[in-house]
Protein backbone atom coordinates (compact mmCIF):
# COMPACT_ATOMS: atom_id res chain seq x y z
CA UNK A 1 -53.88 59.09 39.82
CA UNK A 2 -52.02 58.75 36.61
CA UNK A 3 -52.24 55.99 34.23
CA UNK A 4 -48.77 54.28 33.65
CA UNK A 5 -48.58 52.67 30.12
CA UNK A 6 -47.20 49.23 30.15
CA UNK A 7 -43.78 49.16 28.68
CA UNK A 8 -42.89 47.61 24.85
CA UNK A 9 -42.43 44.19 24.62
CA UNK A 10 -38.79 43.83 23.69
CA UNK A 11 -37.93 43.81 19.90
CA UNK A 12 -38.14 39.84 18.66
CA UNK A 13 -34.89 38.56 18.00
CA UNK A 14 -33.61 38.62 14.45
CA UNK A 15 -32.52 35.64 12.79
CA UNK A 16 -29.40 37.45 11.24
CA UNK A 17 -27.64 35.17 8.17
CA UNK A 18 -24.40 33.93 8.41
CA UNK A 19 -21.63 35.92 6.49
CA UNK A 20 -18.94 34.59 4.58
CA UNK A 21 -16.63 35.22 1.90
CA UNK A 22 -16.46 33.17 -1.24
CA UNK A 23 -14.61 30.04 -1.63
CA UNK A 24 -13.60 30.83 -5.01
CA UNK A 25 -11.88 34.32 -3.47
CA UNK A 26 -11.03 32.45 0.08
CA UNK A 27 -9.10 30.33 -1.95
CA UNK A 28 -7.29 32.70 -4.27
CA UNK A 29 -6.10 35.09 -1.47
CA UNK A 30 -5.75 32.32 1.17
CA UNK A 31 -7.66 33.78 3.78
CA UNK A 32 -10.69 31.63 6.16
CA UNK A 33 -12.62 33.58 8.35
CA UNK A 34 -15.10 32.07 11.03
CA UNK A 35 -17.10 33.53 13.81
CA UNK A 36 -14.86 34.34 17.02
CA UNK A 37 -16.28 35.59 20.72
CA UNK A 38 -17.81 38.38 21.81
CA UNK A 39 -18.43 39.44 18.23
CA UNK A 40 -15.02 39.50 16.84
CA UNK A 41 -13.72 37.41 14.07
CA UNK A 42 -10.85 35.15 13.16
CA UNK A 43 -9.39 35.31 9.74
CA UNK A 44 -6.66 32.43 9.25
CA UNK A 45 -4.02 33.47 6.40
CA UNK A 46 -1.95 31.35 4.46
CA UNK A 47 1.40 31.76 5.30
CA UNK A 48 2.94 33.57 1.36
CA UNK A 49 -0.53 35.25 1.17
CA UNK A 50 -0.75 38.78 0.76
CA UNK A 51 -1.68 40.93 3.90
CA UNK A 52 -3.36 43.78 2.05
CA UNK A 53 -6.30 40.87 1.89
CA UNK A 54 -7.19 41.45 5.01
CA UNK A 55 -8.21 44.81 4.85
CA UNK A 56 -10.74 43.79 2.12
CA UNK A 57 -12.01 41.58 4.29
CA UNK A 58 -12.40 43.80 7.43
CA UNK A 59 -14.11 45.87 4.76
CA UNK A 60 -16.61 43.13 3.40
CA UNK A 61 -17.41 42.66 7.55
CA UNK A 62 -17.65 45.58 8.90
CA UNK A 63 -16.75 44.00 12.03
CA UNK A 64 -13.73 43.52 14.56
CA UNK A 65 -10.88 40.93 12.55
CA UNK A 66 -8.43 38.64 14.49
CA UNK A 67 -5.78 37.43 12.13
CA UNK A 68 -3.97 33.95 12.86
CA UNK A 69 -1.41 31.99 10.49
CA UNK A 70 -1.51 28.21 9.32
CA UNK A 71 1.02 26.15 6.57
CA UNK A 72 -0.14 25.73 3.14
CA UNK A 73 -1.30 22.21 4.57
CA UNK A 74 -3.22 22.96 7.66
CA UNK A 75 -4.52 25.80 5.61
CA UNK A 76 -5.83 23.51 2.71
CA UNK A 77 -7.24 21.14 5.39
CA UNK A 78 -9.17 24.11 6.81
CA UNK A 79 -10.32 25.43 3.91
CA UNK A 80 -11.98 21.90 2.23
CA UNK A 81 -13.71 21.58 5.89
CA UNK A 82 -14.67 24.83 6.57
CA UNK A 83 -16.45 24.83 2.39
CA UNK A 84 -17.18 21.27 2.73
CA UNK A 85 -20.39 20.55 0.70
CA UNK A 86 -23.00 19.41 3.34
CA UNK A 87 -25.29 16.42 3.56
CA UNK A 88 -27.84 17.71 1.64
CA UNK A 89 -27.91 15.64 -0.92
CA UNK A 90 -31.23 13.89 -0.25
CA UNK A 91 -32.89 16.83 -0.26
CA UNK A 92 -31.63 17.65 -3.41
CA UNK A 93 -32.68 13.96 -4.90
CA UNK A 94 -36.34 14.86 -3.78
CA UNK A 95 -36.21 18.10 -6.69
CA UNK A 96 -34.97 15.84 -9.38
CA UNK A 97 -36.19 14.28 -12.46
CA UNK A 98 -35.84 14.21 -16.51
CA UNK A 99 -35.75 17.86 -17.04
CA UNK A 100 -32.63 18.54 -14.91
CA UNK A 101 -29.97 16.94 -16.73
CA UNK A 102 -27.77 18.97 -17.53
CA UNK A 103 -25.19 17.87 -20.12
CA UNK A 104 -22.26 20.37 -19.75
CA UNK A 105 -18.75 18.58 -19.45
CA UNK A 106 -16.65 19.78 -16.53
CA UNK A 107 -13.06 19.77 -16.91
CA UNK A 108 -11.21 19.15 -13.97
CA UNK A 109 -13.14 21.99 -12.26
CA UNK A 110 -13.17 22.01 -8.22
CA UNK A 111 -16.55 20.79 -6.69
CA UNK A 112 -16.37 23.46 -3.97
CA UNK A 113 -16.09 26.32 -6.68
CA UNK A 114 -19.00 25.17 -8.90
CA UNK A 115 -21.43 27.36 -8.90
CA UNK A 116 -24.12 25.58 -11.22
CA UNK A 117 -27.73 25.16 -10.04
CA UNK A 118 -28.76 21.98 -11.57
CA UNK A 119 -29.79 19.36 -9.06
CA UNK A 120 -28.41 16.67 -11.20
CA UNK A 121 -24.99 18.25 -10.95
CA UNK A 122 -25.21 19.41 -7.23
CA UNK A 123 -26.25 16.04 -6.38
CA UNK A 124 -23.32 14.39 -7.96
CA UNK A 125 -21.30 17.08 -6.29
CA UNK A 126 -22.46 16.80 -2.96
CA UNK A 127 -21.82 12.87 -3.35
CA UNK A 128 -18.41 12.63 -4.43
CA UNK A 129 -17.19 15.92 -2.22
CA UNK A 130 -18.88 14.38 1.02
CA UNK A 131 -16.80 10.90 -0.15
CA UNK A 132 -13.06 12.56 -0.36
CA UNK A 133 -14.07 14.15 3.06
CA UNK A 134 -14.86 10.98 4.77
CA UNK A 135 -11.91 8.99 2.66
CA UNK A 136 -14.39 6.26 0.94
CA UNK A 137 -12.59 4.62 -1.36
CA UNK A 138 -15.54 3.67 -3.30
CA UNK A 139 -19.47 5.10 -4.11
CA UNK A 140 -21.76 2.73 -5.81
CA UNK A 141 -24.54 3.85 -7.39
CA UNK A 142 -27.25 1.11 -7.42
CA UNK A 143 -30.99 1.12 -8.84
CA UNK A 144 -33.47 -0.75 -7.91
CA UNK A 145 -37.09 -1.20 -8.59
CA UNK A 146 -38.01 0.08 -5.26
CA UNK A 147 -35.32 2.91 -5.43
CA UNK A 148 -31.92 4.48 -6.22
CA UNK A 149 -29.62 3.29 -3.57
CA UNK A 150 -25.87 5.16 -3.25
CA UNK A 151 -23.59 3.14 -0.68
CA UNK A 152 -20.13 3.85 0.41
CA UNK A 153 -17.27 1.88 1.09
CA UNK A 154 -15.47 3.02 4.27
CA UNK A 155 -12.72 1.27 5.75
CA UNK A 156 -13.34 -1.56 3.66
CA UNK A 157 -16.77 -1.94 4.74
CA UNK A 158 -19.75 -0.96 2.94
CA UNK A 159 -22.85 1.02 4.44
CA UNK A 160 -25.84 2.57 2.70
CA UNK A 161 -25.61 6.05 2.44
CA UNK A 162 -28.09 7.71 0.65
CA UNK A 163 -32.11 6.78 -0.88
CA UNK A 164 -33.79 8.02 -3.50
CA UNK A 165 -36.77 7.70 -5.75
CA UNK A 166 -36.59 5.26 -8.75
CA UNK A 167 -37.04 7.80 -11.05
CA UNK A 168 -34.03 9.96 -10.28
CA UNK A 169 -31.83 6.58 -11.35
CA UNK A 170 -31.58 7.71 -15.46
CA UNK A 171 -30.39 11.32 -14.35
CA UNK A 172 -28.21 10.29 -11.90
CA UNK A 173 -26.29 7.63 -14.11
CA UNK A 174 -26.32 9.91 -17.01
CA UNK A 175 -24.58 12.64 -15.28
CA UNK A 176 -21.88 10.70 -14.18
CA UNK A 177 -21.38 9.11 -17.51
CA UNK A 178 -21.03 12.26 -19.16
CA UNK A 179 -18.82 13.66 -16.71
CA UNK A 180 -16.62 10.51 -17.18
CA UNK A 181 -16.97 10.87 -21.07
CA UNK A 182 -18.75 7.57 -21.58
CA UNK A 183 -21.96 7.19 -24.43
CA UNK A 184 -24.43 7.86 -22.50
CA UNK A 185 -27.02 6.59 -25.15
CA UNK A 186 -25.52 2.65 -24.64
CA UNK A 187 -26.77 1.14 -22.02
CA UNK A 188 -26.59 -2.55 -23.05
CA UNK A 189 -22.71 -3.45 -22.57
CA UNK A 190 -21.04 -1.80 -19.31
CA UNK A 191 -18.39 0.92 -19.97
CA UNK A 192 -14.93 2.15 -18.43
CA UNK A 193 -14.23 6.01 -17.33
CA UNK A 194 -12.47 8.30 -15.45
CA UNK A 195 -13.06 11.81 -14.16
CA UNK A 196 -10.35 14.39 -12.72
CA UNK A 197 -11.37 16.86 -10.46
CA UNK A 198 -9.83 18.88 -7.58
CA UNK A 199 -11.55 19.54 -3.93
CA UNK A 200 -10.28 22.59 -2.32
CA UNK A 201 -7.17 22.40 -4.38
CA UNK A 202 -6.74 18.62 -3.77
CA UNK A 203 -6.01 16.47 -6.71
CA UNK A 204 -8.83 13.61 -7.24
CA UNK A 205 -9.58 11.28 -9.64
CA UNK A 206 -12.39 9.18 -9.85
CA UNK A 207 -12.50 6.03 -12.04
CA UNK A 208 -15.92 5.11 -13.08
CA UNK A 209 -17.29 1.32 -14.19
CA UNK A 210 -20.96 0.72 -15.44
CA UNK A 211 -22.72 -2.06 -15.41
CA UNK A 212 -26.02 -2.83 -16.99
CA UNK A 213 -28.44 -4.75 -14.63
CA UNK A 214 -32.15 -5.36 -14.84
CA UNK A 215 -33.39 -1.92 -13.08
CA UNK A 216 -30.79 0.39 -14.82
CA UNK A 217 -27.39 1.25 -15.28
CA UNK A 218 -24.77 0.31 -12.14
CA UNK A 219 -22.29 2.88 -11.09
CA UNK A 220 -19.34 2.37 -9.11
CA UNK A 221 -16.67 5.41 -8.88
CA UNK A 222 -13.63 4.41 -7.02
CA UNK A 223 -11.91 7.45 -5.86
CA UNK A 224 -8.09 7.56 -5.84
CA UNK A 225 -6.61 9.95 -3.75
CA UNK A 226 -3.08 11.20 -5.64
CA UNK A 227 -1.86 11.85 -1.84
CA UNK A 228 -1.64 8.01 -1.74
CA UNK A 229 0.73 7.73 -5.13
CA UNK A 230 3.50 10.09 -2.61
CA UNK A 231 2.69 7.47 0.77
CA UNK A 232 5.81 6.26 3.22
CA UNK A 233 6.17 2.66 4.38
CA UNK A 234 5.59 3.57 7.99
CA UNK A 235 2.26 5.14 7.27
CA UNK A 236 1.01 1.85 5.22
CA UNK A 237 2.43 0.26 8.60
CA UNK A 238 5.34 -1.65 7.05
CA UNK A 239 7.87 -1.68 9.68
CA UNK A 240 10.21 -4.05 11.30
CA UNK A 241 11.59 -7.24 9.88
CA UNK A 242 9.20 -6.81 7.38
CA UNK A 243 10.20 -3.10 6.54
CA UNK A 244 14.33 -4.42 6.34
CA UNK A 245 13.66 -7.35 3.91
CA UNK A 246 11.79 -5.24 1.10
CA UNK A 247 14.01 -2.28 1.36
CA UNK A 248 17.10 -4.48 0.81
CA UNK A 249 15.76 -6.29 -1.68
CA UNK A 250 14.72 -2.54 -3.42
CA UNK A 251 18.53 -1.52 -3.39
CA UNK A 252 19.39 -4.42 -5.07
CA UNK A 253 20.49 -3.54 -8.76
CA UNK A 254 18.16 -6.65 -10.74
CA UNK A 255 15.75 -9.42 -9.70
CA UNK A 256 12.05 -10.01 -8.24
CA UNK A 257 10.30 -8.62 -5.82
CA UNK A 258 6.46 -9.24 -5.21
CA UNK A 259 3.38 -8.28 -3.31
CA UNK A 260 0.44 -11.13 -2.76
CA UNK A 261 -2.55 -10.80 -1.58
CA UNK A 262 -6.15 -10.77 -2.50
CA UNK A 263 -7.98 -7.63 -4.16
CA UNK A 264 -7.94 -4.59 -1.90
CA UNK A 265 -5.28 -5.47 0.31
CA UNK A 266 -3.28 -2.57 -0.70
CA UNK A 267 -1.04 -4.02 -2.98
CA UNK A 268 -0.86 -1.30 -5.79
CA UNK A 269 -0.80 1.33 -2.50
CA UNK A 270 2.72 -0.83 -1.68
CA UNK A 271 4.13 -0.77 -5.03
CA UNK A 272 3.78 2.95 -5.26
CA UNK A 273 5.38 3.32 -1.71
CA UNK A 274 8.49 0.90 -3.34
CA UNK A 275 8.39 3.36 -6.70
CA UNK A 276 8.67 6.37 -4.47
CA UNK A 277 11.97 4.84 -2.71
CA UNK A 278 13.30 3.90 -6.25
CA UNK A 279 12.40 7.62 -8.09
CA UNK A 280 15.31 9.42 -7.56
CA UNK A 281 15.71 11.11 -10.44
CA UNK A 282 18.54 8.56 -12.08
CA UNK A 283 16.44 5.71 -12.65
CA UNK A 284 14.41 5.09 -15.75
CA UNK A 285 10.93 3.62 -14.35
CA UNK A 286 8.46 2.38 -16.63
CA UNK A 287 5.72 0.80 -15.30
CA UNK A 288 2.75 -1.41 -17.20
CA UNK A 289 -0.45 -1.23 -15.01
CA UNK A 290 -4.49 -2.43 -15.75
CA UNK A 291 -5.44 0.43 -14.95
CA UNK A 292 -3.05 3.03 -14.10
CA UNK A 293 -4.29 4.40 -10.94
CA UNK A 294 -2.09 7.41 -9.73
CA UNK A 295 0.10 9.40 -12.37
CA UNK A 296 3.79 9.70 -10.83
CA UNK A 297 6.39 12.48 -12.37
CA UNK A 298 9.04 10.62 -13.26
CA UNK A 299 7.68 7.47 -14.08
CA UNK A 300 6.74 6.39 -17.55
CA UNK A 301 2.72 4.81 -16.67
CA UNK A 302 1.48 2.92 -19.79
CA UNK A 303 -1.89 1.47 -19.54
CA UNK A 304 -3.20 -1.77 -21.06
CA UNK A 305 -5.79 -2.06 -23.75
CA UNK A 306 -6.92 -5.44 -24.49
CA UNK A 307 -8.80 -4.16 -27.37
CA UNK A 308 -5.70 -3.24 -29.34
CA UNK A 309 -3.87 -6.66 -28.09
CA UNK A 310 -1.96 -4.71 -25.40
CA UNK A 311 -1.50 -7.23 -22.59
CA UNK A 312 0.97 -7.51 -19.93
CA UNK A 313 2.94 -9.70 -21.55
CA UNK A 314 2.78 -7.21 -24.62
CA UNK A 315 3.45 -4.09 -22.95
CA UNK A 316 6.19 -5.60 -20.70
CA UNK A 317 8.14 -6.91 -23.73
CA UNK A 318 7.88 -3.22 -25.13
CA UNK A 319 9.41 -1.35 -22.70
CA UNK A 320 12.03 -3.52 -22.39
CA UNK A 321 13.00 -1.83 -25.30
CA UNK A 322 12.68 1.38 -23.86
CA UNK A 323 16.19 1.25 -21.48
CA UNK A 324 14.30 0.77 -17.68
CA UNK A 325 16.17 0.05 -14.60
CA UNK A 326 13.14 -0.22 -12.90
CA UNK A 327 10.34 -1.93 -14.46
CA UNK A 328 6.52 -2.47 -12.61
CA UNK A 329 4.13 -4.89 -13.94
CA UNK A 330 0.60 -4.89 -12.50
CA UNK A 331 0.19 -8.44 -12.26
CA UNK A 332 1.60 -11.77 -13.05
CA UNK A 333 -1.24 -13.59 -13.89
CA UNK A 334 -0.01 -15.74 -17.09
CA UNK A 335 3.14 -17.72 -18.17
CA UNK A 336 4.05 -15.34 -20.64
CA UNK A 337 4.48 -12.55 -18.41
CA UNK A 338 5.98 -14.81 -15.55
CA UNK A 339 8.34 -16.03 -18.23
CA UNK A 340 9.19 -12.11 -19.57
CA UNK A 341 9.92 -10.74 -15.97
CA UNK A 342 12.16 -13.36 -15.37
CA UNK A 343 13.76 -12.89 -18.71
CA UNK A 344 13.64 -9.04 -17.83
CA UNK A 345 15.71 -9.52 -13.98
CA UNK A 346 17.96 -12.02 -15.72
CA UNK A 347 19.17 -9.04 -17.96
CA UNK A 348 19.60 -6.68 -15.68
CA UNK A 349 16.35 -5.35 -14.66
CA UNK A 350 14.61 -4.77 -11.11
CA UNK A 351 10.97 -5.72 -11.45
CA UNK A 352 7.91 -5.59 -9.35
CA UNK A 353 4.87 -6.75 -8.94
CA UNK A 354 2.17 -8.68 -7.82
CA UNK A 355 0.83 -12.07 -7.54
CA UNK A 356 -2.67 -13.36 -6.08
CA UNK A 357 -1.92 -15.97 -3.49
CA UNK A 358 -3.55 -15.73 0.20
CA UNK A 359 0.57 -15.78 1.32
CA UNK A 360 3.98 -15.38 0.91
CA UNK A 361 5.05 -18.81 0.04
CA UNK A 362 1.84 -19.03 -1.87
CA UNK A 363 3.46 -16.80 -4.56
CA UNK A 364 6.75 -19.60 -4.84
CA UNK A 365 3.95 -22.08 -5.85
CA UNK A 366 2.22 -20.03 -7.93
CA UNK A 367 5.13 -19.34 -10.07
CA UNK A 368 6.10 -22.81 -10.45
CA UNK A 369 2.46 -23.14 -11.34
CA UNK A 370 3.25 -21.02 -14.07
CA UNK A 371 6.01 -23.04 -15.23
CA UNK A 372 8.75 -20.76 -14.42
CA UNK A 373 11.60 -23.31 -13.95
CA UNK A 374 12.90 -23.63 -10.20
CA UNK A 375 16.77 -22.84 -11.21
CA UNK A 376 15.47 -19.32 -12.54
CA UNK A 377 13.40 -18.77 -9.29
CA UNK A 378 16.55 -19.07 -7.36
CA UNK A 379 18.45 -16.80 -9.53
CA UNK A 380 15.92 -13.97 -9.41
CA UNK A 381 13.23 -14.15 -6.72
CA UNK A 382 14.56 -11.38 -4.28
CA UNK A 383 11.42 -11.29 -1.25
CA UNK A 384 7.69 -11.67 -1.31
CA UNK A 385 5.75 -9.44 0.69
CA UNK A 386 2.03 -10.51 1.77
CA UNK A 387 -0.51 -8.12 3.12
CA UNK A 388 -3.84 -7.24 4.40
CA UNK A 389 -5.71 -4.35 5.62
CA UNK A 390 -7.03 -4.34 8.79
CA UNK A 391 -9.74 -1.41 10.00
CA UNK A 392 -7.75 1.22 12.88
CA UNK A 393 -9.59 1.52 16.14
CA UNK A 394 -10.23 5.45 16.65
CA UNK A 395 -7.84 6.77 19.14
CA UNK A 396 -10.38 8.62 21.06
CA UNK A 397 -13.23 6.05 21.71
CA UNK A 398 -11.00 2.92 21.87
CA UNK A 399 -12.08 1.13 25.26
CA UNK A 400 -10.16 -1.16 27.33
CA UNK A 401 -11.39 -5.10 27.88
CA UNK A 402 -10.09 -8.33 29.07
CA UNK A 403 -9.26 -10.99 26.76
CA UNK A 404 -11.81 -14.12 27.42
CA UNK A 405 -10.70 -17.43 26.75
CA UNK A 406 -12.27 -18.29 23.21
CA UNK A 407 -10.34 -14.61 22.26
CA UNK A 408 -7.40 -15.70 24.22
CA UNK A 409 -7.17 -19.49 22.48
CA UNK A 410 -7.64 -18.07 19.04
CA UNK A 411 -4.68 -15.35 18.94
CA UNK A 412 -1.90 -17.15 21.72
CA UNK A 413 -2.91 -14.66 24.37
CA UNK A 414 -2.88 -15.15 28.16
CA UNK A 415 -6.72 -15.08 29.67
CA UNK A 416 -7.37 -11.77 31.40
CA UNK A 417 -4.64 -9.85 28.40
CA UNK A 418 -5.97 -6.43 27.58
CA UNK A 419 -7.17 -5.90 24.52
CA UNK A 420 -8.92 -3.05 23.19
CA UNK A 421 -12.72 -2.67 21.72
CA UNK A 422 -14.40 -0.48 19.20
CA UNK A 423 -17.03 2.49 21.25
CA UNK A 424 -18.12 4.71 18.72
CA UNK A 425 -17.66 8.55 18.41
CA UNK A 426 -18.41 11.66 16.45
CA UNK A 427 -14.96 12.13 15.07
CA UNK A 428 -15.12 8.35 13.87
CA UNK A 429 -18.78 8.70 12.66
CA UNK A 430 -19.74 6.08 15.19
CA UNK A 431 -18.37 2.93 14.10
CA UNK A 432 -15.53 3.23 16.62
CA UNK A 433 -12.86 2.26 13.75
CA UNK A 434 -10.64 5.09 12.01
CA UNK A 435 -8.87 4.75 8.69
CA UNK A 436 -6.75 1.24 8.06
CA UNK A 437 -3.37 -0.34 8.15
CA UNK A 438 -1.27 -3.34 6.33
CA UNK A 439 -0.69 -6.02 8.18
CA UNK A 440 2.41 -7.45 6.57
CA UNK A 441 4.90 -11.28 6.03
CA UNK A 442 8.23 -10.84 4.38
CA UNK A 443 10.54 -13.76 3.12
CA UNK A 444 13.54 -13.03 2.15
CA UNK A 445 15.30 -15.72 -0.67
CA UNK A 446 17.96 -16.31 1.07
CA UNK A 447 20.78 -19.31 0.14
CA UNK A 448 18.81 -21.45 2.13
CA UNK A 449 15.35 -20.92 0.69
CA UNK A 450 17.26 -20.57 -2.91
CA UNK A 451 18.01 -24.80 -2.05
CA UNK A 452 14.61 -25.47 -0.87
CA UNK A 453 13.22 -24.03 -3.94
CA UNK A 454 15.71 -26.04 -6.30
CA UNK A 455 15.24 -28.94 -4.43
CA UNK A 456 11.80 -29.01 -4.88
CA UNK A 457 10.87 -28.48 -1.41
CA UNK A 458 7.17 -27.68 -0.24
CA UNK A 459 5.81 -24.77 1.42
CA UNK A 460 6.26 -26.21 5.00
CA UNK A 461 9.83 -26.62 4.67
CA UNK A 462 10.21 -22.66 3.40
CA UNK A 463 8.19 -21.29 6.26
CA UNK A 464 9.84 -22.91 8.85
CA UNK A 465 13.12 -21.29 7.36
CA UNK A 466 11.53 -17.79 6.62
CA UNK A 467 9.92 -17.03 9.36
CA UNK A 468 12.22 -17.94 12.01
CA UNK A 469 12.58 -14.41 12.79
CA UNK A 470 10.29 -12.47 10.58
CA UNK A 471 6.67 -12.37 11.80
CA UNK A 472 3.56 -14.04 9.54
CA UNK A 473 0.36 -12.09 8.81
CA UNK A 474 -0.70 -14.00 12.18
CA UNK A 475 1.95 -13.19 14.44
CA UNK A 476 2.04 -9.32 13.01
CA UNK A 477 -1.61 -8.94 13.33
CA UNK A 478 -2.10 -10.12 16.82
CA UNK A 479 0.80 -7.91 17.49
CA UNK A 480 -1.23 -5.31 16.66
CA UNK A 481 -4.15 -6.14 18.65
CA UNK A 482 -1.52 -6.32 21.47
CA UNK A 483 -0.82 -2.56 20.92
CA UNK A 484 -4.43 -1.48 20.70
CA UNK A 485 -4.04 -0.60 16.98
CA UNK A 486 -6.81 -2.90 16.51
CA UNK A 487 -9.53 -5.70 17.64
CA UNK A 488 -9.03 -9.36 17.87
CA UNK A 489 -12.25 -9.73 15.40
CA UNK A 490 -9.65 -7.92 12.84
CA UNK A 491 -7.03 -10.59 13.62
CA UNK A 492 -8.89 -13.52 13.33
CA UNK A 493 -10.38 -12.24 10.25
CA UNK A 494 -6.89 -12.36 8.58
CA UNK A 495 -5.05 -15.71 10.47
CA UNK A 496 -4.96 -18.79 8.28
CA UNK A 497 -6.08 -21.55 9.86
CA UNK A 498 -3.74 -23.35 10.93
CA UNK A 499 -1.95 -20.44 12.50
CA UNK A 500 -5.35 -19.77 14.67
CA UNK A 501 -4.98 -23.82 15.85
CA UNK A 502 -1.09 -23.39 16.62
């Protein structure tokens, strides 16, 4: 009988490493590659790119190459995802203390490219490139005895994002100050920066405010997306009655126009939007802002600096010298400045900007507050936009429910309405709410709210006029609800009052 030798155990499998090419060459040639099936790959070109790339590539694989095409836009969109930095900052934090500060100065370099292997700096990477992918407007950096604490503000809301040991708090702060070009050796009186950078080719920058407090430094970087500095009306979700008033009241050669509501309700985001209509190349636009938060070709952006006595007031009576048609002041917030904008539409000049009042008519009142007499109100006041910002329900989650009676009181509804309710998914990160939109009240000064005002007339008298057939922040938001756009929560949230009562 012969012996039969038990066959091999088959080979273990073999973990084989991902292969990739670099971002800093992916993004010179334009050219993404990714794993495809049954072994063969997909390279995705920039449309202007080269060809001949692609045989370097083949060449770096060794492996079967399908080739595909994409816009400079999809392309870029592709390119920050498929490089994205991942969540590993924690990990990183864990590695970190004293030693690892590193105190190079980057200029405007791209996140994705870097390259640098100190944890400090890859931490600070990770956190601001993971922000700009998940559009946070804001990072704050916050020590604590117990810990270093980074939250992120997402959709207006604010959620805890990252933990870390106390003692990572000192290298943490004093990379970002040096990246934003602050002393990093005062720590007792809180300091102003900014820092520019670029994520897969997209234009960032990041304005940084410390704050000493009793277990360290504060940090809060509030990223500004340039994107937002080139944004539409429709996409801020002015449209309507609302949309017609402000962009007659823009093609009007001199007068008023401004935006109310309280801070972060998008009212810089809506000037922008207005300068973007007005920049058409035959227009001098000057603008004075505190601070200036996107830079605009073709619009002169000058920046106070109360150190040097350069106010609003100041800097608006400067560039008057200057020959604008168009002139933007960040805020109205004294009598002098009320008094030089006025001044500044009475000779000719189209100004906007923007007042703190919870409404429309609030702004009226707020002027005469400022003793800006009612005869130059009527001659110059042109419209008054108010807005909010209410949080978007995701489009893919959203869920269908019936309006119950407290919901259906509260926003004029019929009991039983359908209404829509956030769910919660992976492409909204599980809060069930995507992005935001304004919510928006126009008045238009009109001959009859031009008497009203003269006459002394009080706010009740106005909005019965002005809204007759333009909707209030009310009326607009539970419109919105009505189209699913979002929840009744968001609506109430916004409603006065006494519009919830009516």
């Amino acid at each position: 009988m012969t012996d039969i030798e038990p066959a091999a155990p088959p080979p273990a499998p073999v973990d084989i490493p991902p292969v990739d090419i670099p971002y800093g060459f992916a993004r010179a040639h334009g050219v993404v590659i990714a794993p495809g099936e049954n072994g063969v790959w997909l390279a995705t070109l920039r449309e202007g790119s080269d060809p001949a790339v692609l045989i370097e590539v083949k060449r770096y694989l060794a492996q079967p190459l399908r080739v595909a095409t994409a816009d400079a836009a999809d392309f870029d969109r592709l390119l920050s995802d498929h490089y994205a930095v991942d969540s590993s900052a924690a990990a990183m934090a864990g590695s970190l203390d004293g030693s690892d500060l590193d105190l190079g100065i980057p200029s405007a370099e791209d996140l994705l490219d870097s390259a640098d292997d100190a944890p400090a700096i890859r931490l600070i990477n990770a956190i601001i490139a993971e922000a700009v992918r998940q559009g946070v407007s804001d990072i704050h950096i916050e020590p604590y005895e117990s810990g270093l604490v980074v939250r992120m503000r997402a959709d207006g809301v604010l959620r805890e994002h990252l933990r870390m040991p106390p003692h990572v708090a000192p290298v943490v702060v004093s990379r970002i100050k040096v990246m934003a070009r602050l002393d990093i050796a005062e720590r007792r009186v809180p300091q102003d920066g900014r820092i520019g950078l670029t994520l897969a080719g997209k234009a960032v920058d990041v304005r940084v405010s410390t704050l000493p407090s009793r277990a360290g430094e504060r940090v809060v970087m509030r990223i500004l997306d340039k994107d937002a500095a080139g944004i539409d009306f429709d996409v801020l979700g002015l449209s309507g009655e609302a949309d017609r008033i402000l962009r007659e009241a823009l093609a009007e050669p001199n007068g008023i126009i401004l935006v109310t509501g309280p801070t972060g309700s998008g009212k810089t985001t809506t000037l922008y939007a207005a300068l973007k209509q007005l920049n058409d190349g035959q227009r001098n636009i000057l603008t004075v802002e505190d601070p200036v938060e996107y830079a605009v070709d073709g619009v002169g952006q000058t920046q106070v600096n109360a150190k040097v006595g350069l106010d609003f007031a100041a800097g608006l009576r400067a560039i008057l010298r200057q020959d604008p048609d168009v002139v933007m002041v960040g805020e109205i917030r004294d009598r002098e400045t009320a008094d030089i904008a006025v001044q500044a539409s009475l000779t000719g000049h189209l100004v906007l900007s923007t007042v703190h009042t919870n409404d429309a008519v609030g702004a009226i009142t707020r002027l005469k507050d400022l003793k800006v007499e009612p005869f130059l109100l009527t001659s110059t006041l042109r419209a008054v936009l108010a807005q909010r910002l209410v949080r978007k329900l995701c489009d893919n989650c959203r869920e269908p429910v019936q309006a119950d009676n407290s919901i259906a009181a509260m926003l004029g509804l019929d009991i039983g309405t359908v209404i829509w309710r956030p769910k919660g998914c992976e492409a909204c990160g599980g809060t069930g709410f995507k992005g935001r939109i304004g919510v928006f009240e126009a008045i238009k000064v009109d001959e009859t709210v031009r008497r009203y005002i003269y006459a002394g007339g009080d706010e009740s008298m106005i909005v019965k006029h002005a809204f007759l057939k333009s909707p209030t922040l009310a009326s607009a938001a539970r419109s919105m609800v009505a189209k699913g756009l979002t929840t009744a929560e968001e609506a109430i949230r916004i409603a006065r009052r006494e519009d919830v009562d009516a």
